[in-house]
PDB file of N, CA and C in Angstrom:
ATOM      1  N   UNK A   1       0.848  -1.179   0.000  1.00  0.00           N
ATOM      2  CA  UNK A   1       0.000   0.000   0.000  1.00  0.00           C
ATOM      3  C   UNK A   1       0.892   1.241   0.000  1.00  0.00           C
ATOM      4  N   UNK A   2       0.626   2.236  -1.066  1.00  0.00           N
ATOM      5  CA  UNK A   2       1.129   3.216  -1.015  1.00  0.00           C
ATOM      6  C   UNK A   2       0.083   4.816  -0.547  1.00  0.00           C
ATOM      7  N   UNK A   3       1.245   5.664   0.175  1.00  0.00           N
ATOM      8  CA  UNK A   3       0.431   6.623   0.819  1.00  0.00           C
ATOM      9  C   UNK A   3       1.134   7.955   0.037  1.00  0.00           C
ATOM     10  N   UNK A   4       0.224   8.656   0.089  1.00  0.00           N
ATOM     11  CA  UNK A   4       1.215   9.921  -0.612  1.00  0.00           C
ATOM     12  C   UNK A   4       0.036  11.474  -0.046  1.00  0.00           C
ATOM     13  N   UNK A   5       0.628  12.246   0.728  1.00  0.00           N
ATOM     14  CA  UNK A   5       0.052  13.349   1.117  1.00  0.00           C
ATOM     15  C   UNK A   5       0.566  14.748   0.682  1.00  0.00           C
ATOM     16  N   UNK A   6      -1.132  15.193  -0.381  1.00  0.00           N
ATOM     17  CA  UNK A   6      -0.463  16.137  -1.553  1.00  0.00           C
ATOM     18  C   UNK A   6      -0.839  17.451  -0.938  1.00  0.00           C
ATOM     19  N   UNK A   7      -0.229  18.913  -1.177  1.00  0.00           N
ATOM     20  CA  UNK A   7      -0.860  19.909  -1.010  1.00  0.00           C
ATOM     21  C   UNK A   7      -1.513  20.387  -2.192  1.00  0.00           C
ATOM     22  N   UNK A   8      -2.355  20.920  -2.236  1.00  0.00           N
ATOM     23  CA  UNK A   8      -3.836  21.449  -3.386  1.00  0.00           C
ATOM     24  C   UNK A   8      -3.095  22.520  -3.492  1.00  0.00           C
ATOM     25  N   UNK A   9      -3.667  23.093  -4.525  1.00  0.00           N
ATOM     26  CA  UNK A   9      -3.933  24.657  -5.021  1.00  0.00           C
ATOM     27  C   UNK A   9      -4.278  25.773  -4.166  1.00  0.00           C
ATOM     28  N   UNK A  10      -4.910  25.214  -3.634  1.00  0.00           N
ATOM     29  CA  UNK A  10      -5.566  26.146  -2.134  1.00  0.00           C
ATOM     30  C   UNK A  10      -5.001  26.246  -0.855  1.00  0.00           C
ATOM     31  N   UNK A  11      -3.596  25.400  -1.057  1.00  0.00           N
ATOM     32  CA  UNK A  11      -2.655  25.059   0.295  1.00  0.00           C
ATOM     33  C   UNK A  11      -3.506  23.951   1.214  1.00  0.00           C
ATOM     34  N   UNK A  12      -4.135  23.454   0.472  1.00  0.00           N
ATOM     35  CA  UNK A  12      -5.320  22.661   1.636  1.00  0.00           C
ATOM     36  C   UNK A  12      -4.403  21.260   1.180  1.00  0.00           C
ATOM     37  N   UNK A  13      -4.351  20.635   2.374  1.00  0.00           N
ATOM     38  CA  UNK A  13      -3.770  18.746   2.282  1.00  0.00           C
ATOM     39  C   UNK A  13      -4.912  17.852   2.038  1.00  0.00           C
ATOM     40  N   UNK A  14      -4.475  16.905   1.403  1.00  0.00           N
ATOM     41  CA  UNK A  14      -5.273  15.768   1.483  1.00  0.00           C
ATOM     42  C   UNK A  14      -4.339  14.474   1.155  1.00  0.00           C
ATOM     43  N   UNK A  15      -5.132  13.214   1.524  1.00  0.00           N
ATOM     44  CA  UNK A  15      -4.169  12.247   1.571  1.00  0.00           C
ATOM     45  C   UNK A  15      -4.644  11.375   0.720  1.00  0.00           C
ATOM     46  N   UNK A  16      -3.683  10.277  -0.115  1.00  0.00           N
ATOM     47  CA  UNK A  16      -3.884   8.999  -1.192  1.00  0.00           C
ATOM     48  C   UNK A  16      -3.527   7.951  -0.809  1.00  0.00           C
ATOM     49  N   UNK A  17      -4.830   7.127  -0.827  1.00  0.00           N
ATOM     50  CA  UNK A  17      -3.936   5.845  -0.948  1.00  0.00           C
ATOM     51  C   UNK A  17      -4.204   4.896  -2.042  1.00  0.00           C
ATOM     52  N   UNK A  18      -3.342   4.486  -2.526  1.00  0.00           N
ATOM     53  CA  UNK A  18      -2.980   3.464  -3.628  1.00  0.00           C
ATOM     54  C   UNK A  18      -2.645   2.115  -3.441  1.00  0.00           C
ATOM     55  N   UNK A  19      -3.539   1.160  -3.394  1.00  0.00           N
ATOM     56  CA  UNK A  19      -3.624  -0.163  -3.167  1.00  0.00           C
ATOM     57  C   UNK A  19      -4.033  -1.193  -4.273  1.00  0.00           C
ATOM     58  N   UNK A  20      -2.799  -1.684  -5.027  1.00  0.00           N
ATOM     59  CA  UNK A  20      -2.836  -2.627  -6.604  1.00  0.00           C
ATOM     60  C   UNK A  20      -3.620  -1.700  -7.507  1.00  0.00           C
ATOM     61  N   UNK A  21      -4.849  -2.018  -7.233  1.00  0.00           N
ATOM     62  CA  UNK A  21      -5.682  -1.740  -8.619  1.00  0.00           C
ATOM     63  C   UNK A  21      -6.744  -0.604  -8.040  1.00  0.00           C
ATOM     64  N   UNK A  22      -6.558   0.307  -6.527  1.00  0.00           N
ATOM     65  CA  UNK A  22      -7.718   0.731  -5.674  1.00  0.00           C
ATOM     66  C   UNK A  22      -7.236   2.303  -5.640  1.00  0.00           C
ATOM     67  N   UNK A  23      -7.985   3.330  -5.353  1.00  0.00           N
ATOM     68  CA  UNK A  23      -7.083   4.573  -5.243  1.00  0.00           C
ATOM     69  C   UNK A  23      -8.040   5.358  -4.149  1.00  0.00           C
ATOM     70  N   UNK A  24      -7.586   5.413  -3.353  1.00  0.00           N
ATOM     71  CA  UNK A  24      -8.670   6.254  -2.315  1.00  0.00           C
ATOM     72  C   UNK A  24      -8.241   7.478  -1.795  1.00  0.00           C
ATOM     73  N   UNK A  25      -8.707   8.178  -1.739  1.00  0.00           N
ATOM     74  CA  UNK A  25      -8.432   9.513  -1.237  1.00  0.00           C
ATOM     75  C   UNK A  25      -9.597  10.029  -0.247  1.00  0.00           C
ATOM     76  N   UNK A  26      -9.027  10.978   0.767  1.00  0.00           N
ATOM     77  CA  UNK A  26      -9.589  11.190   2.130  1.00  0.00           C
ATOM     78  C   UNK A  26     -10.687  12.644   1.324  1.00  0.00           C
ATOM     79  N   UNK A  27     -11.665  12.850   1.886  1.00  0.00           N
ATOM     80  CA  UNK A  27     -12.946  13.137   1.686  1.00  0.00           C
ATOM     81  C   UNK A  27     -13.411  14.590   1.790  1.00  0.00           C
ATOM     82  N   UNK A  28     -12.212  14.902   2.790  1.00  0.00           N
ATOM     83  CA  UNK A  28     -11.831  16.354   2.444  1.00  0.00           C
ATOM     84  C   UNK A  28     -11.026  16.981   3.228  1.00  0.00           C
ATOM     85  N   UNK A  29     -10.631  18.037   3.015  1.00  0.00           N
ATOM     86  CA  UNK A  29      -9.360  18.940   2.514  1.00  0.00           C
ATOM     87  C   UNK A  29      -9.137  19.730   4.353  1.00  0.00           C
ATOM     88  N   UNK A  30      -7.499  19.173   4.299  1.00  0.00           N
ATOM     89  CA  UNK A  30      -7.061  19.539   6.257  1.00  0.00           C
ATOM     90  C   UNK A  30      -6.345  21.055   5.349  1.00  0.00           C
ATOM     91  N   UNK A  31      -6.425  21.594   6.377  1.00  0.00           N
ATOM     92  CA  UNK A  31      -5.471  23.340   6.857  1.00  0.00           C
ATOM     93  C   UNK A  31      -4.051  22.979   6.852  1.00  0.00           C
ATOM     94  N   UNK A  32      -3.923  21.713   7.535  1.00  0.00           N
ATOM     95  CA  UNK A  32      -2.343  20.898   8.643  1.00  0.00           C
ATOM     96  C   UNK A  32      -2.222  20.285   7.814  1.00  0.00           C
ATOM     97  N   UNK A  33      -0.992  19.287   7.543  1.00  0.00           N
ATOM     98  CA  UNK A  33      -0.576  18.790   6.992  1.00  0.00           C
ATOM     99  C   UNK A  33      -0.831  18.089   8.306  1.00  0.00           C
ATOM    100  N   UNK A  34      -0.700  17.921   9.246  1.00  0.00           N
ATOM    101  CA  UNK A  34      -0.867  17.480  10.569  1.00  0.00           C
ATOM    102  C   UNK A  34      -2.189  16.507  10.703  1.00  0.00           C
ATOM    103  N   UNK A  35      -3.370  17.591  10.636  1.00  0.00           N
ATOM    104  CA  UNK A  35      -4.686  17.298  10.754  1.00  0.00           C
ATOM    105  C   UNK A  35      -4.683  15.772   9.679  1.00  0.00           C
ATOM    106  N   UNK A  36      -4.271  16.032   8.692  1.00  0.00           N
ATOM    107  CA  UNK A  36      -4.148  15.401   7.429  1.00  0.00           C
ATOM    108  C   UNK A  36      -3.772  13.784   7.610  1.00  0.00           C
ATOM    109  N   UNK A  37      -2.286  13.942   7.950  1.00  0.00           N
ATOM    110  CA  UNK A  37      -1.619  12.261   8.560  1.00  0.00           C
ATOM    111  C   UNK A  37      -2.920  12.051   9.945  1.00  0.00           C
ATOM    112  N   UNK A  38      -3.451  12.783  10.630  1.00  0.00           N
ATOM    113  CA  UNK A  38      -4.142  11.944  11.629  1.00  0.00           C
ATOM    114  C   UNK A  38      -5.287  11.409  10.980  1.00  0.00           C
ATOM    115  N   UNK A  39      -5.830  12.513  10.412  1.00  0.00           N
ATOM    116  CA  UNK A  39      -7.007  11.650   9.539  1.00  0.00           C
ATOM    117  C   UNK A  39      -6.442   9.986   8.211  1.00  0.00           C
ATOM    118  N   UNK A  40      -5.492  10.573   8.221  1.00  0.00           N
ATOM    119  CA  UNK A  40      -4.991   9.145   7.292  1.00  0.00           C
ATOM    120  C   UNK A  40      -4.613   7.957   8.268  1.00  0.00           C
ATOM    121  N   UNK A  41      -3.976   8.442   9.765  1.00  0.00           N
ATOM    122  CA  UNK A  41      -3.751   7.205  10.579  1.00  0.00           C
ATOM    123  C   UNK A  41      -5.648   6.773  10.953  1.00  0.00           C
ATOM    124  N   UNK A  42      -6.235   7.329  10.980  1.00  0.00           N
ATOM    125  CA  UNK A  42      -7.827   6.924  11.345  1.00  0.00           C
ATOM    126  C   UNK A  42      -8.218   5.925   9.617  1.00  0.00           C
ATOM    127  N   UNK A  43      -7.986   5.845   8.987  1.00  0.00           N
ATOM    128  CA  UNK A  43      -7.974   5.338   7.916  1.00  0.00           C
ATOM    129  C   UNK A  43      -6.790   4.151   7.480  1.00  0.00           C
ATOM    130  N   UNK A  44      -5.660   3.718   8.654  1.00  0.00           N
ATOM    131  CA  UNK A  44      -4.947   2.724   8.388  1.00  0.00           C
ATOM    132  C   UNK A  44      -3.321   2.913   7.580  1.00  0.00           C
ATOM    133  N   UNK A  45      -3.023   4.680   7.883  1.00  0.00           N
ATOM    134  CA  UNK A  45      -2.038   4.614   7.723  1.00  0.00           C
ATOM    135  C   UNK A  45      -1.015   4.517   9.066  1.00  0.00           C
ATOM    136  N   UNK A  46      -0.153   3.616   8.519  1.00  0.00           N
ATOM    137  CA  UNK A  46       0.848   3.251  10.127  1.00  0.00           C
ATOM    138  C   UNK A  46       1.837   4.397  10.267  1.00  0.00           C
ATOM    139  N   UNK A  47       1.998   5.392   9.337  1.00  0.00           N
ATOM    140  CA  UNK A  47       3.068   6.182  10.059  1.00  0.00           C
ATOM    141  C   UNK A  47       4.243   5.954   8.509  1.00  0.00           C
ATOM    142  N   UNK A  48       4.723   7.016   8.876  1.00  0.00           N
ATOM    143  CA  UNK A  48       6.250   7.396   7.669  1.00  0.00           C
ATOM    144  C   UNK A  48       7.197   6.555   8.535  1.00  0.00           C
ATOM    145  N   UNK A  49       8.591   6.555   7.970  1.00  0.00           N
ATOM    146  CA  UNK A  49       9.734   6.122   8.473  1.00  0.00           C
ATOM    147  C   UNK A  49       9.995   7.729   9.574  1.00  0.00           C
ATOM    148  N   UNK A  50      10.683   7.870  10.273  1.00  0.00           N
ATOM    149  CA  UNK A  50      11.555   9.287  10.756  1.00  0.00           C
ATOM    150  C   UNK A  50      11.835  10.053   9.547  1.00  0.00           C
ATOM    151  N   UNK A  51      12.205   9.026   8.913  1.00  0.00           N
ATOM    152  CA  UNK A  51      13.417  10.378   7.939  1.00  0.00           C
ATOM    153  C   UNK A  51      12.741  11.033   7.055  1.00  0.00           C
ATOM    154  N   UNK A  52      11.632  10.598   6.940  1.00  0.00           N
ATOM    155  CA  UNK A  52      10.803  11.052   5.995  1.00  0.00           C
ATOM    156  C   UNK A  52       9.505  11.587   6.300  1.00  0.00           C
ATOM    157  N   UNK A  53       9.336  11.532   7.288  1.00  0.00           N
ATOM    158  CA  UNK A  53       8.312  12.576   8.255  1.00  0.00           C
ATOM    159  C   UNK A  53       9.565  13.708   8.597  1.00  0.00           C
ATOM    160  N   UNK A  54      10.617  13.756   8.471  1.00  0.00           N
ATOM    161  CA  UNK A  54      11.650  15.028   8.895  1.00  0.00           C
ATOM    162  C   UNK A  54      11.809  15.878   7.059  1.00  0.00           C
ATOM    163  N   UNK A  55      11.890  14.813   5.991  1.00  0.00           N
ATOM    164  CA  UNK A  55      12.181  15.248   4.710  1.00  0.00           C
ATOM    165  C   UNK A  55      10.414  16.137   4.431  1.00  0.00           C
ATOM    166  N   UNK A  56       9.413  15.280   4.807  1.00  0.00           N
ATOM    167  CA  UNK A  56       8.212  15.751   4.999  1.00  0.00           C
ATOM    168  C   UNK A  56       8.181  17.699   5.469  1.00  0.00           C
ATOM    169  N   UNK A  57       8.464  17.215   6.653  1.00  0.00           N
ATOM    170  CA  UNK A  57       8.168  18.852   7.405  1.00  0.00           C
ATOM    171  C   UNK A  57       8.815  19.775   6.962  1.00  0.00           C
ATOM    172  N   UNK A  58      10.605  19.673   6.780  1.00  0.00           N
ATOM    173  CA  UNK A  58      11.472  20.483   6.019  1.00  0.00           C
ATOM    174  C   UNK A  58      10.750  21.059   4.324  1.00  0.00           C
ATOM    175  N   UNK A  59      10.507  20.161   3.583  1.00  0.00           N
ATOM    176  CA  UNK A  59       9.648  20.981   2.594  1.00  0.00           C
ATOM    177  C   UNK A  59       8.062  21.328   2.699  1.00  0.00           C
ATOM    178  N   UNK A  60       8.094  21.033   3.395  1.00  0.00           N
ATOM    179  CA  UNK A  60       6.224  22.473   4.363  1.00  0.00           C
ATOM    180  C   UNK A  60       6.983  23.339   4.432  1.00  0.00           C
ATOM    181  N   UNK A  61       7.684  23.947   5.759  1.00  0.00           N
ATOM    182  CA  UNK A  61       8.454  24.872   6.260  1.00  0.00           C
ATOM    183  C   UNK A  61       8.966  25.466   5.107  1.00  0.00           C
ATOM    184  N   UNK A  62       9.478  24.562   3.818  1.00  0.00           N
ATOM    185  CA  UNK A  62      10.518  26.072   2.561  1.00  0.00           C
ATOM    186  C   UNK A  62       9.585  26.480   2.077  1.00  0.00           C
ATOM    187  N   UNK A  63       7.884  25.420   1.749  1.00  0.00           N
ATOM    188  CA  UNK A  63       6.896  26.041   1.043  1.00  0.00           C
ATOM    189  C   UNK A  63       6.509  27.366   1.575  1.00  0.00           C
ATOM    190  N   UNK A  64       6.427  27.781   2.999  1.00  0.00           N
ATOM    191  CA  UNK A  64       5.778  28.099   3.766  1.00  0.00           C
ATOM    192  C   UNK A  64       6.815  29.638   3.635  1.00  0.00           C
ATOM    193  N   UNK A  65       8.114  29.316   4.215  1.00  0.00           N
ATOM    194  CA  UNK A  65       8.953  30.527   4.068  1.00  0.00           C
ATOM    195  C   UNK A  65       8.991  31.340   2.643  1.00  0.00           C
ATOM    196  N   UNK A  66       9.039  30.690   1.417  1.00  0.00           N
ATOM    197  CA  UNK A  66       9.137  31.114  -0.143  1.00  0.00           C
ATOM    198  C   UNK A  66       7.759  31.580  -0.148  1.00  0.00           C
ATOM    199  N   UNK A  67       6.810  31.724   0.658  1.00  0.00           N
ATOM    200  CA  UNK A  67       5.022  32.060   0.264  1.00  0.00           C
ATOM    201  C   UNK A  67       5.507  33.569   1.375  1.00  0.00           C
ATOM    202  N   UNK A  68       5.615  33.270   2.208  1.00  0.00           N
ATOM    203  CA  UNK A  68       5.564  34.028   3.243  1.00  0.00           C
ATOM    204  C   UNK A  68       7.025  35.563   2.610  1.00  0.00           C
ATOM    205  N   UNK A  69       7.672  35.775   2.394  1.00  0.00           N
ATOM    206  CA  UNK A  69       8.628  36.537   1.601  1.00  0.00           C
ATOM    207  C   UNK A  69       8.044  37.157   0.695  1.00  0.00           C
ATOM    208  N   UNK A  70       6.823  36.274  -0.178  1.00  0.00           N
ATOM    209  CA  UNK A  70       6.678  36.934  -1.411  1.00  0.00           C
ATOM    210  C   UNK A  70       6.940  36.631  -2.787  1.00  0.00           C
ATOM    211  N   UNK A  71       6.555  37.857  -3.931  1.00  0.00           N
ATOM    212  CA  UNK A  71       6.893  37.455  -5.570  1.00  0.00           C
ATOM    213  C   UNK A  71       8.491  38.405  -4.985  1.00  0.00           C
ATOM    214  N   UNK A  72       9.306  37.673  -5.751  1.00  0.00           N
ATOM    215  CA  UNK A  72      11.140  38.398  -6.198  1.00  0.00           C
ATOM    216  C   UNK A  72      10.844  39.523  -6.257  1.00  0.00           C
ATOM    217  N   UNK A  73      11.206  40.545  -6.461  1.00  0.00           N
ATOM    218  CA  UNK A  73      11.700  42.479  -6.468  1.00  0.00           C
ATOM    219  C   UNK A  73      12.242  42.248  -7.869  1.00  0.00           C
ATOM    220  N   UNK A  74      11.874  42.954  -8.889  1.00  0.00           N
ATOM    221  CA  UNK A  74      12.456  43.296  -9.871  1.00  0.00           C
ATOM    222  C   UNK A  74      12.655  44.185 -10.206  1.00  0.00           C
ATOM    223  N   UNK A  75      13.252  44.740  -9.233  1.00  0.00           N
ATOM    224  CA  UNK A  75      14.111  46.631  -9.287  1.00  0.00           C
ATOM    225  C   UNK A  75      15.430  46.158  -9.359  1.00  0.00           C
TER     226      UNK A  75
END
């Protein structure tokens, strides 16, 4: 079973899961990326490795800083 938790257009999370021939996706749209994995552990996801719940948060946080700064200065 594969899990994959995307951010939308709207910055809103939601979560996938992909099982052989099955594709399910959660029903609607978390704020958290947080809110998001809990609603996917209520649905039978066991959890990331560490390193990848750390590779996880580190690109939230650059999304988050590169939004938060702004469009570039072109002066």
């Amino acid at each position: 079973m594969n899990w994959d938790f995307l951010q939308r257009y709207d910055e809103s999370w939601i979560w996938r899961r992909a099982d052989r021939h099955r594709v399910t996706e959660s029903t609607r749209n978390f704020a958290a990326l947080e809110e998001c994995i809990e609603d996917a552990t209520r649905h039978g996801y066991a959890g990331a490795p560490p390193e990848t719940r750390r590779r996880m948060a580190q690109t939230v946080r650059a999304t988050q800083a590169r939004k938060s700064r702004g469009p570039a200065s072109t002066t």
